[in-house]
Protein backbone atom coordinates (compact mmCIF):
# COMPACT_ATOMS: atom_id res chain seq x y z
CA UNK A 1 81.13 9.77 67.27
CA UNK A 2 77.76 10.08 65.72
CA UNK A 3 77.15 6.25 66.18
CA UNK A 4 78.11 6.48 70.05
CA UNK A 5 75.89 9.84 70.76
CA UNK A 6 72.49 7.17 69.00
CA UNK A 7 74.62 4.57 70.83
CA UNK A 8 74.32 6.23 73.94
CA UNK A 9 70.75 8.37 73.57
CA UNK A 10 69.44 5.13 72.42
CA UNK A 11 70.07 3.34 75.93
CA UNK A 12 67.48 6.16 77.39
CA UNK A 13 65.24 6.72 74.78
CA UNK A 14 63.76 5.62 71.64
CA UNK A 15 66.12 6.30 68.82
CA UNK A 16 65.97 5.89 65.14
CA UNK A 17 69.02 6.83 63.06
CA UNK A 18 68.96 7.44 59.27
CA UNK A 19 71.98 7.53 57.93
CA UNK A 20 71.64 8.59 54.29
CA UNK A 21 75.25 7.66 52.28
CA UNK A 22 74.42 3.79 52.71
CA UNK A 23 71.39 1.40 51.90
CA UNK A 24 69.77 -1.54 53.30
CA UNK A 25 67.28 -3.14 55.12
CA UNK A 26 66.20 -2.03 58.48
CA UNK A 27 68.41 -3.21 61.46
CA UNK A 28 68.60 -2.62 65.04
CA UNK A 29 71.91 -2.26 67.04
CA UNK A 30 72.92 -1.13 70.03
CA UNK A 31 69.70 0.42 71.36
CA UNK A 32 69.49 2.47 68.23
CA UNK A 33 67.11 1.53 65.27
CA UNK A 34 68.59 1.78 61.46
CA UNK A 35 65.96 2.58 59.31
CA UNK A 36 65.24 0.96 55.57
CA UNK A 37 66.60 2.71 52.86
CA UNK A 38 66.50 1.94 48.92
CA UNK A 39 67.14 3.94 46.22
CA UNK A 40 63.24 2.36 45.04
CA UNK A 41 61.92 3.74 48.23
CA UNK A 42 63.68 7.27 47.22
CA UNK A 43 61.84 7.52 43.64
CA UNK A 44 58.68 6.37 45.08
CA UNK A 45 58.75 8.88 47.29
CA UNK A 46 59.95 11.77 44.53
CA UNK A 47 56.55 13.64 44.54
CA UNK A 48 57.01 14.23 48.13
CA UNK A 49 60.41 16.04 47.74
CA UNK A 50 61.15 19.41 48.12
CA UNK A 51 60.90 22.29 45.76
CA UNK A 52 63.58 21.68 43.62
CA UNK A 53 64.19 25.27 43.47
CA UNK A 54 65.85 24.53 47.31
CA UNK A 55 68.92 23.34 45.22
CA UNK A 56 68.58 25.98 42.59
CA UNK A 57 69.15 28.81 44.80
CA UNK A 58 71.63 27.05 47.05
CA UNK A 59 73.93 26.31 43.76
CA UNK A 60 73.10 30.30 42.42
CA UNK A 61 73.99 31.07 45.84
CA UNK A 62 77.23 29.70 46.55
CA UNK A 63 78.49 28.29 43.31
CA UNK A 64 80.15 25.03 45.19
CA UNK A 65 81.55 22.17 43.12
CA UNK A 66 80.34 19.53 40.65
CA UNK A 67 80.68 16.98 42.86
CA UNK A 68 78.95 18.85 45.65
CA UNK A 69 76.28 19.62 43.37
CA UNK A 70 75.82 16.11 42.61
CA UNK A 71 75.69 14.49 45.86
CA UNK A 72 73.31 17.68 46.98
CA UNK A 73 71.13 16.59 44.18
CA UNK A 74 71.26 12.93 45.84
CA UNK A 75 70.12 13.93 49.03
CA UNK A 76 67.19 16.28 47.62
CA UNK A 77 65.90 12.81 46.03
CA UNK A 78 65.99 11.45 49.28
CA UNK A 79 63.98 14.28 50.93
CA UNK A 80 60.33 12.86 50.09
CA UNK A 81 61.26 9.73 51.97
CA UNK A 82 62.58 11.67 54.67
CA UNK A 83 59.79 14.27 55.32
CA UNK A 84 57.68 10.66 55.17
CA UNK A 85 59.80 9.35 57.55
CA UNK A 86 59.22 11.82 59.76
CA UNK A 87 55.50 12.04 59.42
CA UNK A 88 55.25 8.37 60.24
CA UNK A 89 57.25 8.42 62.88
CA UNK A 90 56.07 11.22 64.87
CA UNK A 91 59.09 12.26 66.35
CA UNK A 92 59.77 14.46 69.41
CA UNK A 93 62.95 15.99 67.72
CA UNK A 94 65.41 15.54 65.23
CA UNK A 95 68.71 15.38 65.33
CA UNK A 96 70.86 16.44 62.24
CA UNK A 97 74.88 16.23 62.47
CA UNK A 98 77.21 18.79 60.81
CA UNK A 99 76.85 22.17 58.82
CA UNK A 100 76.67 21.79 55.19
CA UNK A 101 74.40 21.89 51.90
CA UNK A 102 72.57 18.64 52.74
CA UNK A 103 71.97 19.92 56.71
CA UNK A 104 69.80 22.68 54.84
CA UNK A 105 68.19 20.25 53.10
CA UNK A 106 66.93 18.04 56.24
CA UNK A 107 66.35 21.82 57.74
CA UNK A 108 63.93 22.40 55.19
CA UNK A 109 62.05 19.30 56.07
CA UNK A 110 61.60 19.95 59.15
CA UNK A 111 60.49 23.18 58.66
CA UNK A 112 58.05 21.55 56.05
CA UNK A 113 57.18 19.04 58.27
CA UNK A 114 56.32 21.36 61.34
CA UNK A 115 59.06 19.18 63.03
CA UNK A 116 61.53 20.29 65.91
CA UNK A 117 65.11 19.67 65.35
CA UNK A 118 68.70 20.13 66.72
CA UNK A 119 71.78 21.11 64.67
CA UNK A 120 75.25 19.57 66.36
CA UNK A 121 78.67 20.88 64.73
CA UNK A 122 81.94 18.53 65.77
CA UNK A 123 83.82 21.49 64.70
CA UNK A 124 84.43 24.72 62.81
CA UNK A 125 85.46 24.42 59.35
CA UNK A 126 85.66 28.02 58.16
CA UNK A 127 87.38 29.61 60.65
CA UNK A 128 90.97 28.67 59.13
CA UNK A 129 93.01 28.24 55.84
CA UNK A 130 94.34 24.68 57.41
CA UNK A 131 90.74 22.63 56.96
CA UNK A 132 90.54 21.59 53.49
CA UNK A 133 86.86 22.12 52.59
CA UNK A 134 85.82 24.26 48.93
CA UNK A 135 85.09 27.83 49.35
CA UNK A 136 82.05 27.88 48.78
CA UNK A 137 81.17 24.92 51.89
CA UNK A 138 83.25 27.28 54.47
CA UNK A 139 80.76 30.44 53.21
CA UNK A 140 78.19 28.39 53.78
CA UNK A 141 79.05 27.76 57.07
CA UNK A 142 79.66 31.32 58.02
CA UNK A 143 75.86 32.17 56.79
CA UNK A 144 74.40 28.97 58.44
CA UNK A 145 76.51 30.74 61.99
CA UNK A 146 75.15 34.30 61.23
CA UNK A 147 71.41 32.27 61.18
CA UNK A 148 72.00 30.63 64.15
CA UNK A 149 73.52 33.73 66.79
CA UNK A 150 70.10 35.23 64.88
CA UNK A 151 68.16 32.58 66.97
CA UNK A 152 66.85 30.73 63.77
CA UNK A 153 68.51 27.31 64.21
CA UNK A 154 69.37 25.66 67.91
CA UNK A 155 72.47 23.86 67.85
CA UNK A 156 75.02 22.40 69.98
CA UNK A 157 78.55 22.40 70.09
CA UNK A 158 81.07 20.25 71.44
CA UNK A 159 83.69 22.86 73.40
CA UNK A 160 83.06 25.87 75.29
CA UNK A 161 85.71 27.60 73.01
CA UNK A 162 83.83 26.84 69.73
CA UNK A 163 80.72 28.49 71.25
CA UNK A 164 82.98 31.67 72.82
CA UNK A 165 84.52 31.67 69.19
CA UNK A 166 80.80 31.90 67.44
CA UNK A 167 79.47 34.71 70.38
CA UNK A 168 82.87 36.50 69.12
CA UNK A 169 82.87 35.86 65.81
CA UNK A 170 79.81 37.40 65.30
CA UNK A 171 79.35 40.22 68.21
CA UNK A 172 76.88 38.15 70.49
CA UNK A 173 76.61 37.74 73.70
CA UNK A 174 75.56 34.28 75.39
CA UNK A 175 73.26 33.01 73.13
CA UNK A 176 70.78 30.47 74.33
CA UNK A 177 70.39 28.28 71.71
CA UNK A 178 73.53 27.65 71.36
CA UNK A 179 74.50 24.46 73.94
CA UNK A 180 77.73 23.11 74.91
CA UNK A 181 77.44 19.20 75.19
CA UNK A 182 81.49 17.57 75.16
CA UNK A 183 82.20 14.35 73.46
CA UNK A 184 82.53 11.26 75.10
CA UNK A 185 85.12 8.42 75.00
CA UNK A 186 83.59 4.52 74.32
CA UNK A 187 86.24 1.87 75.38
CA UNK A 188 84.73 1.19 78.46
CA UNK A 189 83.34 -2.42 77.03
CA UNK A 190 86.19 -3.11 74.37
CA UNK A 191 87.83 -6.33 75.60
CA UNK A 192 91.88 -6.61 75.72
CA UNK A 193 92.74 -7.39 71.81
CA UNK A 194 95.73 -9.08 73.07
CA UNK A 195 98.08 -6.55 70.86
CA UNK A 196 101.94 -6.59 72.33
CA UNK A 197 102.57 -2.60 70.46
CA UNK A 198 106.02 -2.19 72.46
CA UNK A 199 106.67 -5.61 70.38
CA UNK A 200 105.12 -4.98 67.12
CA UNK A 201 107.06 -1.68 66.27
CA UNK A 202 110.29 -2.71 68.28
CA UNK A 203 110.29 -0.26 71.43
CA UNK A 204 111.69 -1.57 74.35
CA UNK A 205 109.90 -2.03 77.39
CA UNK A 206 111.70 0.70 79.39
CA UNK A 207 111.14 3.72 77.17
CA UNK A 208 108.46 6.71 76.85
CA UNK A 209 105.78 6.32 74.13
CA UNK A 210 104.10 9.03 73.08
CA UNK A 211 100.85 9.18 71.12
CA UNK A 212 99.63 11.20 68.87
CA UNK A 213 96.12 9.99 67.61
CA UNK A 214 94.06 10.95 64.48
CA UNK A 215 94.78 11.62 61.20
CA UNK A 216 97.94 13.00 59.39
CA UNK A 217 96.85 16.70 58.79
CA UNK A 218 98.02 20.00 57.86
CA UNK A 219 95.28 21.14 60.59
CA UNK A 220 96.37 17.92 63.04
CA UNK A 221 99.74 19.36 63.04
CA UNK A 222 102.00 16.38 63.08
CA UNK A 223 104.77 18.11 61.38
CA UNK A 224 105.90 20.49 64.17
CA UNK A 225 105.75 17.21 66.98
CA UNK A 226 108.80 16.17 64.60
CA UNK A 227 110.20 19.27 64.63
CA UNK A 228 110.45 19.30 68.57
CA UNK A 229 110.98 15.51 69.05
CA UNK A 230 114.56 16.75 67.10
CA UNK A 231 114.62 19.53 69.88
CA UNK A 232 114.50 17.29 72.78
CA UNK A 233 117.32 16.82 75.34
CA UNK A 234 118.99 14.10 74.01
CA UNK A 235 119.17 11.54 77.07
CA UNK A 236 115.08 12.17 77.32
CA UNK A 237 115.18 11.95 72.86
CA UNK A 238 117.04 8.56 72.88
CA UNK A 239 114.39 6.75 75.69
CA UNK A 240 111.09 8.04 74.20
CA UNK A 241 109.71 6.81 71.05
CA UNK A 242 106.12 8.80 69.24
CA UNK A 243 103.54 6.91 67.70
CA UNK A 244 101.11 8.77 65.06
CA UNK A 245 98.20 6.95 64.77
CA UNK A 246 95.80 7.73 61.33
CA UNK A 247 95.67 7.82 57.81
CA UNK A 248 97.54 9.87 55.91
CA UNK A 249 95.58 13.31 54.45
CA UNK A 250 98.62 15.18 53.92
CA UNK A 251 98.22 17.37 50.90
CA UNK A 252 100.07 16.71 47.52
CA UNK A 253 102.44 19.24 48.39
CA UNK A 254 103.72 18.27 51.80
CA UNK A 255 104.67 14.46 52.30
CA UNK A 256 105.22 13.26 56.07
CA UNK A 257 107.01 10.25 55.15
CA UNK A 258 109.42 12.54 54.01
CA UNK A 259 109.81 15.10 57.44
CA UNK A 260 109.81 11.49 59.17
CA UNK A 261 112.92 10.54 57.04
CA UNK A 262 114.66 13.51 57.02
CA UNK A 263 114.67 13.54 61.08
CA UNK A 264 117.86 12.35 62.32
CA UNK A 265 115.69 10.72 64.90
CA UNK A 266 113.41 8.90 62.47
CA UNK A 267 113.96 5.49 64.06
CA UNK A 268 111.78 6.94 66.87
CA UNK A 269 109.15 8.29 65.00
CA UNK A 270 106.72 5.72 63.72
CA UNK A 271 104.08 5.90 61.51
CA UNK A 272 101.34 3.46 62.00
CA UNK A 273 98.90 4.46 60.03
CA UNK A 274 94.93 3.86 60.43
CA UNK A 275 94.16 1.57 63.38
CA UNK A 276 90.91 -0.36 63.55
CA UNK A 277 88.56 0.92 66.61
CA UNK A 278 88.93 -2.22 68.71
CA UNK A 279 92.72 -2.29 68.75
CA UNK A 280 93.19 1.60 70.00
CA UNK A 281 93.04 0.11 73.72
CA UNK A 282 95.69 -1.37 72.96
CA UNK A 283 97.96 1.47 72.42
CA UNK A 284 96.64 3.33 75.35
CA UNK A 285 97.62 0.76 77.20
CA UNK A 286 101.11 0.47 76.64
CA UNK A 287 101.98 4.64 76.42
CA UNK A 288 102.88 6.95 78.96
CA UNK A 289 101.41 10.14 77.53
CA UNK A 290 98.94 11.94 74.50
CA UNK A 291 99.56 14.78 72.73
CA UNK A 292 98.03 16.79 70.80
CA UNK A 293 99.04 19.74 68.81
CA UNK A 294 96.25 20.58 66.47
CA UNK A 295 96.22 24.04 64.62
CA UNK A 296 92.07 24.10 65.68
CA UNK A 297 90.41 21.48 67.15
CA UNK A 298 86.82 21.04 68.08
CA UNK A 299 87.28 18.70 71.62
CA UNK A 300 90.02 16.48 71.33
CA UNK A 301 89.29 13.07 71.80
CA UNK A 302 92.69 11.40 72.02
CA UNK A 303 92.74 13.12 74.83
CA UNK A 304 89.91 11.93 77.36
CA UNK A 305 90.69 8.92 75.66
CA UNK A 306 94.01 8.72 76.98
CA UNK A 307 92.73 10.44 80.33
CA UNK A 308 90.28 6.93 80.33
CA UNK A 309 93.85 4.70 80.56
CA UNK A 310 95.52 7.11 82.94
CA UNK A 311 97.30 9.16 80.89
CA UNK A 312 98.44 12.52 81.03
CA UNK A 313 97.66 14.17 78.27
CA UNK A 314 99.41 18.00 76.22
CA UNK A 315 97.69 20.21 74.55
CA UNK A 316 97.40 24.54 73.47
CA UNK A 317 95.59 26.15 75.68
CA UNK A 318 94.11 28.28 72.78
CA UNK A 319 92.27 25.17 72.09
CA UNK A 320 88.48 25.38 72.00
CA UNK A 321 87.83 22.38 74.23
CA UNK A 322 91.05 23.37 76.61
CA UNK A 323 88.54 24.57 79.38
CA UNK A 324 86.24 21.43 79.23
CA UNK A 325 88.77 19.07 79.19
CA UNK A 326 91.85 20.76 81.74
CA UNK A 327 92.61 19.18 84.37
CA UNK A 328 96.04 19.95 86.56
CA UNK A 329 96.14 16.72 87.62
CA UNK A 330 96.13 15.31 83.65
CA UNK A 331 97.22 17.50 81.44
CA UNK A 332 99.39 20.34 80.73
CA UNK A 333 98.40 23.40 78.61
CA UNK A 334 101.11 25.10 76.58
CA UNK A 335 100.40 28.71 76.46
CA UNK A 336 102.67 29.65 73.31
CA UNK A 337 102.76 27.34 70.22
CA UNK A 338 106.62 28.22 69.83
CA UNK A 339 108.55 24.90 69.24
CA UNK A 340 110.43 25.62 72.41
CA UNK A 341 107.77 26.29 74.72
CA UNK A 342 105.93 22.80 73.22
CA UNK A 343 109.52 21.08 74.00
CA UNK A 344 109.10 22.48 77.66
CA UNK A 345 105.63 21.11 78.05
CA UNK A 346 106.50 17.15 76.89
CA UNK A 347 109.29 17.34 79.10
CA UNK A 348 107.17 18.57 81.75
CA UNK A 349 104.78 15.91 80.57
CA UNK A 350 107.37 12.94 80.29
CA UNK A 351 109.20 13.62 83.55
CA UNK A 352 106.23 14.13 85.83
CA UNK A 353 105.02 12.11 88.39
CA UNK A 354 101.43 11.03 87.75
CA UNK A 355 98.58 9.78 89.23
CA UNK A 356 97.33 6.98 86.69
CA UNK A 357 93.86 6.45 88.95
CA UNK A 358 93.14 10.30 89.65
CA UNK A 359 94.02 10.90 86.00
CA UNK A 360 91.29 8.16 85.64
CA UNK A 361 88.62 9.91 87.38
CA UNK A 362 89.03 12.73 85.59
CA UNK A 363 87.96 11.07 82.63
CA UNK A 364 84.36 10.11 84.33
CA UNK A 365 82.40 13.55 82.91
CA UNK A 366 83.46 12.33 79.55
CA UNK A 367 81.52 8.79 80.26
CA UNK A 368 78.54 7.71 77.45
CA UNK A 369 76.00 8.15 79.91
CA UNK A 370 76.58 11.71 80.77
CA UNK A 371 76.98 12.47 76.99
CA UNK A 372 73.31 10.96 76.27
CA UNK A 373 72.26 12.94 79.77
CA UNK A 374 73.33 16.20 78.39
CA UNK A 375 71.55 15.71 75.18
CA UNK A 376 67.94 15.06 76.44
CA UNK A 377 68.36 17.84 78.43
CA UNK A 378 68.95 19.87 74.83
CA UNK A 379 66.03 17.96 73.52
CA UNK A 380 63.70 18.64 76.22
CA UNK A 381 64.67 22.76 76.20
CA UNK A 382 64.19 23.04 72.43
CA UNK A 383 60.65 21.09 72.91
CA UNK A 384 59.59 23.34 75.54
C-alpha cells in the first residue's frame, strides 16, 4: 500500500521514496524515485546522526525488546544520511508511514531539519489483545496518540472509525490534524494471468465462492468463518465453497489447518495460502462474494477490491472503515458478531440479487487517482 500511495502521488508530483530495510543503487519506477542507499553511505554520514541519547531515553523509556533495540539502533545510523537527504533535497514535506520507535526517529529529523512532515497510520495496533506487537511498541503507540490529539504531530488515517476511535479514546473533539484519506485498490492495469481457480482447487463451475483475503490471523478472524460455514443451511453449505487467501500467522497455540480438518465440511474450505499480487485478479474474477470478519481492521481492502470486480462484499459494522466503504447496493453490515447473525448476513449475501456494474461504480472513490488527490490536499494544509 505504501508503494501504490508513491505510486500514485508520484504521477502528480515529484516523489522520492526512501525505503530504509533494503539497499541499492538509485532507481526510478513508476513515477516514484528510489533513492541510493549503502551501509558506506550510512557511516559516512555517522557525524551527522542524531544524539544518541534519542535511543537512550526511548529504550529507558519503554524497555522494548532486544531485537527492537537492535534494529532501532540501525535506523539511528541511518539518520545522518537521512537528515542529509533531506537537506539536499529540499523537500516540501515528508511523508513517514506507521507509528513506531523508528517513526520517532525520522520525527526527530525533521524537527532537526526544520522540515514539515506527515505521519500516516494503516491501523491501530494498541487498541486490542488480538494484534501481536511487544508491550512496550503498543505503549508507544498510545503516547505517540496522546501527542498527536495534543496537536504536536499531523497525521492521517485511513477510516473515519480509526479517527472517531482516537477523538474517543482520548476525550477530543474533531481534531484538525488528524485527516481521513481511505486506501485505494490497484488492479486497474493488471492484465488477465490466465489462472482457471474454479479448476485449480476443484470447484465446479456452478457453485458460490467465497473469499476471504489476507492473512491467517487471530485479529483476521478466520476461525469463526469456519465456525459458521458449519452453521449454514445445508442445500446453500453443499453449493458454496470459501477460499482464504494469505499466509499463515496463526500463533503456536492455535493451528488452522487443524479447525479446517476438524470441520465436517473441510472439503469446502480451502486454504491457499499467500498469492502473488498479479494473480489476485484472478480470484476476484471467478467469486461471487468477499468477506471479511476481522476482530479490528483499519479499511479493509479485500473489500473495495472485490467491490472493483463487482462483488458484494460482508463485513461488522463496528468496523472502523464500515462508514467509508458501505454501500447498500455492495455490501451488507452485520450489526452483532454472534455466529448466527454472521450466518444471516452470507446468506443474505449469497442469495441476493446483485448489480455487478453498480457494485462497480461504487468502487470508483477508492480509484489511485483520488487516493494521490486526497493526499496533496493533506500536504498542501500542513504547508500552509
Amino acid at each position: 500500500m505504501v508503494y501504490d500511495i508513491a505510486h500514485a502521488v508520484g504521477e502528480m508530483e515529484r516523489v522520492d521514496l526512501f525505503a530504509t530495510d533494503s539497499r541499492g543503487e538509485a532507481f526510478d519506477i513508476d513515477g516514484a524515485h528510489f533513492l541510493k542507499r549503502s551501509f558506506g553511505l550510512f557511516l559516512k554520514s555517522i557525524f551527522r546522526c542524531l544524539s544518541p541519547i534519542v535511543v537512550w531515553r526511548l529504550w529507558r523509556q519503554y524497555h522494548m525488546s532486544n531485537g527492537s533495540l537492535v534494529r532501532l539502533i540501525y535506523y539511528w545510523l541511518i539518520s545522518g544520511y537521512v537528515k542529509g537527504l533531506f537537506k539536499c533535497g529540499r523537500y516540501d514535506i515528508v511523508h513517514i508511514h506507521g507509528c513506531g520507535f523508528a517513526s520517532e526517529l525520522w520525527m526527530q529529523v525533521c524537527k532537526n531539519c526544520g522540515q514539515k512532515y506527515v505521519v500516516t497510520l494503516h491501523g491501530l495496533n494498541s487498541f486490542t489483545g488480538a494484534v501481536r506487537l511487544e508491550p512496550a511498541a503498543k505503549q508507544y503507540e498510545r503516547d505517540f496518540l496522546k501527542r498527536v490529539v495534543g496537536g504536536e504531530i499531523p497525521i492521517t488515517v485511513i477510516s473515519t472509525g480509526m479517527k472517531r476511535m482516537i477523538e474517543k479514546t482520548f476525550d477530543k473533539i474533531n481534531c484538525d490534524n488528524i485527516f481521513v484519506v481511505c486506501n485505494s485498490f490497484s488492479f486497474s492495469n493488471n492484465a488477465s494471468s490466465g489462472l482457471s481457480v474454479r479448476k485449480k482447487y476443484g470447484i465446479p463451475s456452478n457453485a458460490k465462492v467465497l473469499l476471504y483475503v489476507g492473512n491467517i490471523s487471530e485479529n483476521k478472524n478466520q476461525l469463526q468463518m469456519v465456525k459458521v460455514f458449519d452453521l449454514l443451511s445445508g442445500e446453500l453449505r453443499n453449493q458454496t465453497w470459501v477460499l482464504f487467501c494469505g499466509e499463515n500467522h496463526m500463533g503456536n497455540n492455535i493451528s488452522f489447518e487443524e479447525a479446517i480438518k476438524n470441520s465436517p465440511n473441510a472439503d469446502h474450505l480451502v486454504l491457499c495460502g499467500g498469492i502473488k499480487r498479479e494473480l489476485m485478479s484472478a480470484y476476484y474474477e471467478e467469486a461471487d462474494a468477499v468477506v471479511l470478519l476481522s476482530q479490528t481492521e483499519g479499511f479493509g481492502l479485500s473489500l473495495i477490491e472485490g467491490m472493483h470486480f463487482g462483488l458484494p462484499g460482508l463485513m461488522f459494522k463496528d468496523m472502523d472503515a464500515y462508514e467509508d466503504i458501505y454501500d447498500a447496493n455492495a455490501v451488507i453490515g452485520v450489526a452483532d458478531r454472534t455466529n448466527q447473525c454472521v450466518v444471516d448476513g452470507i446468506e443474505q449475501l449469497l442469495k441476493g440479487r446483485w448489480n455487478k456494474e453498480v457494485i462497480k461504480s461504487c468502487s470508483e472513490r477508492f480509484g489511485c487517482d483520488m487516493m494521490a488527490q486526497r493526499y496533496i490536499l493533506v500536504y498542501k494544509r500542513i504547508l500552509a
